[in-house]
Protein backbone atom coordinates (compact mmCIF):
# COMPACT_ATOMS: atom_id res chain seq x y z
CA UNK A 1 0.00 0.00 0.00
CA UNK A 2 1.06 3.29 -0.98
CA UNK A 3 1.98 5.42 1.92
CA UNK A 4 -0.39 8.53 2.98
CA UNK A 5 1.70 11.98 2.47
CA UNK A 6 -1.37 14.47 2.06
CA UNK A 7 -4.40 14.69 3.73
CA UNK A 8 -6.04 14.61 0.17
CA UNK A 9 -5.55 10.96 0.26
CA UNK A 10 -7.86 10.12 2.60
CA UNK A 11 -11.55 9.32 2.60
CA UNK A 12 -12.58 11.68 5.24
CA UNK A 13 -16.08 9.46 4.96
CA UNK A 14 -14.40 6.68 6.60
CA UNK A 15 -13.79 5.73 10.30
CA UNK A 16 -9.81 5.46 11.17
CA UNK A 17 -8.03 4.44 14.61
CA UNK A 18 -4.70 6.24 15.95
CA UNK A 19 -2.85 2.86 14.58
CA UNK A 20 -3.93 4.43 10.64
CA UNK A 21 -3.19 7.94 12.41
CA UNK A 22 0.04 6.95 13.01
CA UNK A 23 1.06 5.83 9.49
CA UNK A 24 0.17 8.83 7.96
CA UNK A 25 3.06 10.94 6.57
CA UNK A 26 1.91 14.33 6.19
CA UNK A 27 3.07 17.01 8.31
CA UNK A 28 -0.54 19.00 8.46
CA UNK A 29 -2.23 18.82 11.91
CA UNK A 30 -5.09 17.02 12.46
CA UNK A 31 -7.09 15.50 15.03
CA UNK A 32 -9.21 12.18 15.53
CA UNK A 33 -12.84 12.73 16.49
CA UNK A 34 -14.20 9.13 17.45
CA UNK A 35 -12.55 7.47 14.58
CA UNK A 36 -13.25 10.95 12.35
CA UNK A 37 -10.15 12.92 10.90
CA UNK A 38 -10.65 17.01 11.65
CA UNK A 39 -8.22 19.17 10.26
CA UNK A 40 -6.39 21.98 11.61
CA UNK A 41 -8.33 24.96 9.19
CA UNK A 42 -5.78 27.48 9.55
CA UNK A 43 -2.69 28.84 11.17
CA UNK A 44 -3.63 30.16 14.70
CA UNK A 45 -3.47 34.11 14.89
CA UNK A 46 -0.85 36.14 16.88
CA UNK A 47 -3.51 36.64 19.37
CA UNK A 48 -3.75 32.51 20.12
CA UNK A 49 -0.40 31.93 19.71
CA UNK A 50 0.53 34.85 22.54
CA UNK A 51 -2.06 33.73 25.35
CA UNK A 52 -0.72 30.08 24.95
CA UNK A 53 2.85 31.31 25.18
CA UNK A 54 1.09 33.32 28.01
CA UNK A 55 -0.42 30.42 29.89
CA UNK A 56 2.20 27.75 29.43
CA UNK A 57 4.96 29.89 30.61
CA UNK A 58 2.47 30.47 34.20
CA UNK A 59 1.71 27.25 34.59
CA UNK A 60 5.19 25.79 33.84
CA UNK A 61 6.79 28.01 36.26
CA UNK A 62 4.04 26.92 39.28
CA UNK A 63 4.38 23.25 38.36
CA UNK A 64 8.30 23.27 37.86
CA UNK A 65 8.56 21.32 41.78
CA UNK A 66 5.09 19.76 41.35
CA UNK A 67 3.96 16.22 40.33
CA UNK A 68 1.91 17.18 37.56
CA UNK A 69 3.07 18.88 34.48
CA UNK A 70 1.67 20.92 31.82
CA UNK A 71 1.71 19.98 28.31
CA UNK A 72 1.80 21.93 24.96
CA UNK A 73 -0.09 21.37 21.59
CA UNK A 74 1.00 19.67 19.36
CA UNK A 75 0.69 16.54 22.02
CA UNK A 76 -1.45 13.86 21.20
CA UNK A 77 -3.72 13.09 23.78
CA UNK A 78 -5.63 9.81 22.88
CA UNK A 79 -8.95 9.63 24.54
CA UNK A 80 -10.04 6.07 25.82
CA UNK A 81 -14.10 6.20 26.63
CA UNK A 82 -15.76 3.35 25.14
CA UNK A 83 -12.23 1.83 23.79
CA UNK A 84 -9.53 -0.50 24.20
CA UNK A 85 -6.06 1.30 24.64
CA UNK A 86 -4.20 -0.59 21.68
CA UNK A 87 -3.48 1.86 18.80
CA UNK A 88 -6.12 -0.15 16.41
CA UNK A 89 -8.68 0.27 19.08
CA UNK A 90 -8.30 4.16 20.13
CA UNK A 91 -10.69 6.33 17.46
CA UNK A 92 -9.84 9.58 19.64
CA UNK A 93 -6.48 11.68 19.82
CA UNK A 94 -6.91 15.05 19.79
CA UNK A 95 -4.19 17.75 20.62
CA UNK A 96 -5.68 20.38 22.93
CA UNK A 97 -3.59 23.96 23.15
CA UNK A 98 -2.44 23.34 26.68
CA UNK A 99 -3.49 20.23 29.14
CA UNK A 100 -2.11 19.45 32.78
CA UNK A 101 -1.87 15.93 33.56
CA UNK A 102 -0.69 14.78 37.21
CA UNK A 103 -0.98 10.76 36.68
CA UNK A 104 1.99 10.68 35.06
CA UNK A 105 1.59 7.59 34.14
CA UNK A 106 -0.74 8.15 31.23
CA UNK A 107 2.55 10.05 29.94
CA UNK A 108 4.23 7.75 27.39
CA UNK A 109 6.50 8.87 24.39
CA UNK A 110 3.73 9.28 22.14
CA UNK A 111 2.06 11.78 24.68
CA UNK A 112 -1.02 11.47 26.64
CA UNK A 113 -2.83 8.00 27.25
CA UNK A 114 -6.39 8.49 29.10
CA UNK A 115 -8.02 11.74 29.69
CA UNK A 116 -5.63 15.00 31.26
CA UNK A 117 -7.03 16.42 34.36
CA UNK A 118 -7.09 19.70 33.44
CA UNK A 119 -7.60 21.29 29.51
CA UNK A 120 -7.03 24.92 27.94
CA UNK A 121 -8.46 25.67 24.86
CA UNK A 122 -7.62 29.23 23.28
CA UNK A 123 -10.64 29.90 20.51
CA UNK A 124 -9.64 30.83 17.20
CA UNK A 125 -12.53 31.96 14.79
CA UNK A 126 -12.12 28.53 12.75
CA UNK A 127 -11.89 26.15 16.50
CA UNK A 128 -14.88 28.14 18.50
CA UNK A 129 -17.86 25.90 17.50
CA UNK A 130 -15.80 22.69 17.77
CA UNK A 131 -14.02 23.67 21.41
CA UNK A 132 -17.40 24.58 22.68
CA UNK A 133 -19.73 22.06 21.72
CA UNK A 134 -18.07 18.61 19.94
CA UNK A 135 -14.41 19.13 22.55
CA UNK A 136 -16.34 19.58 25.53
CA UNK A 137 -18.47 17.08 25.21
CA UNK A 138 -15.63 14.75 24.57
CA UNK A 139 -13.82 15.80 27.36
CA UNK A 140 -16.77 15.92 30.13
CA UNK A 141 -17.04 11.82 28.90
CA UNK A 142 -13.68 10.92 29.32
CA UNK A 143 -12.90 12.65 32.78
CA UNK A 144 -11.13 15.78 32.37
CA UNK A 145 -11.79 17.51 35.78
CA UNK A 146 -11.91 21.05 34.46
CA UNK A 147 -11.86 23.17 31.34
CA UNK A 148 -10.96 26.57 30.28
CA UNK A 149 -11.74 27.94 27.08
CA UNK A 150 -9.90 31.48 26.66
CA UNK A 151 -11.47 34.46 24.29
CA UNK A 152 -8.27 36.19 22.99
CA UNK A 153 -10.08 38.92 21.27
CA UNK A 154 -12.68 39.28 24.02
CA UNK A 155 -10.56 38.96 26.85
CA UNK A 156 -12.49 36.30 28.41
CA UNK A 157 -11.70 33.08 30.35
CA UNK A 158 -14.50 30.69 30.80
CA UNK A 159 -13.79 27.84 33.81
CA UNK A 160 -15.57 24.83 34.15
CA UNK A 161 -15.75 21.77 36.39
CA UNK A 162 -16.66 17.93 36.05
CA UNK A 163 -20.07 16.96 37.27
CA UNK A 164 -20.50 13.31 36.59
CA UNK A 165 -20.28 13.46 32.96
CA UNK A 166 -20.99 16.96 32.22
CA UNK A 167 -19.13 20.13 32.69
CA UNK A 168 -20.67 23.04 34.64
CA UNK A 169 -20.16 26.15 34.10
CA UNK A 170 -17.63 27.79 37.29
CA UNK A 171 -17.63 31.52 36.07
CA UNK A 172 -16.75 33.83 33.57
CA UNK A 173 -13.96 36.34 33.85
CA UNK A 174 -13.47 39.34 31.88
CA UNK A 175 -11.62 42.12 34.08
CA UNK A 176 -8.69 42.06 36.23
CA UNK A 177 -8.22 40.12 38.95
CA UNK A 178 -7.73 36.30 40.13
CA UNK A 179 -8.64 33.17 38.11
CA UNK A 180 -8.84 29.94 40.68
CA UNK A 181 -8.22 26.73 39.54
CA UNK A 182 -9.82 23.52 40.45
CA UNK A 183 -7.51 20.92 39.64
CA UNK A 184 -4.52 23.53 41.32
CA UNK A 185 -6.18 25.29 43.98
CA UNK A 186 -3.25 26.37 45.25
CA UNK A 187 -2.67 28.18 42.00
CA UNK A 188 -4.09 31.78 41.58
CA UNK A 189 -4.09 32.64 37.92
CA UNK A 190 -3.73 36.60 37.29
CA UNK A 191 -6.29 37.54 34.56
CA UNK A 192 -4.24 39.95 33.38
CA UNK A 193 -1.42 37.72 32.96
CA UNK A 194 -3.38 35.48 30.46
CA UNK A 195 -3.82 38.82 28.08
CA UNK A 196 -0.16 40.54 28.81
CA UNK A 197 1.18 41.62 25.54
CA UNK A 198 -2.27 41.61 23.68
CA UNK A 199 -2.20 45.18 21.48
């Protein structure tokens, strides 16, 4: 079989598992949404690409002693809910902007077996519908314990927390002042920190 070296080879009709994902031998981004490829629809702005730097410098700096460490896109995180964990059974790996995982044992050298505790996701205009409906949903069903989604051009952080298998909504912050954490509570997240260099 001839080996896949652009997305334009696939049938995006058809189910694959991460064991197809990782044959293929382009070097385009994409993600697998329950056995679905998504693609990566554009570059992310300067705005994204600041509030990541932004957050993962933060959170590396509080977890530098800690047992849990924070993780940077692209990382493949493959999902396990209603799967085996061999490569030809997972149908989920998606690559969230930041996650924070403190089982380190779900760290292997591909990146991120079983679900992160805690998951950033910093909307671009092409990744809002998908980060706040079809990601969260996925997330809430495989266990992450919270989720952030960050406005850039808004200036807004939405928090929320596991319940059961649903997130609820923790609170919305758009002003100065002190963003909480539930997976770090000892961590105290400056709002204007997240936005610092944003023109």
């Amino acid at each position: 079989m001839a080996p896949i070296t652009d997305i334009s080879q696939l049938d995006l009709s058809k189910t694959y598992s991460y064991a197809d994902y990782l044959t293929w031998q382009f070097t385009e981004y994409v993600e697998l949404i329950k056995g679905k490829v998504l693609r990566k629809m554009s570059a992310p702005t300067t705005h994204h690409q600041e509030v990541v730097g932004n957050l993962h410098l933060t959170l590396g700096n509080h977890l530098r002693r800690s047992s849990c460490k924070v993780f940077l896109a692209p990382f493949d995180v493959r999902l396990l809910k209603a799967t085996g964990n061999g490569d030809a059974q997972i149908k989920t790996v998606v690559q969230p902007d930041l996650c924070v995982v403190c089982d380190l044992s779900k760290i292997d050298a591909a990146g991120c077996l079983g679900a992160p505790d805690w998951v950033i996701e910093v909307i671009s205009p092409s990744t809002a519908r998908l980060d706040m409906s079809v990601k969260s949903i996925l997330y809430a069903e495989n266990g992450v314990r919270e989720y952030w989604i960050v406005y850039p051009n808004e200036r807004i952080v939405t928090t929320y927390g596991l319940r059961g298998e649903e997130f609820k909504l923790l609170e919305t912050y758009a002003q100065p002042g002190l963003i909480p954490s539930l997976v770090l509570p000892e961590l105290q997240m400056e709002w204007a920190d997240v936005f610092e260099g944003l023109g």
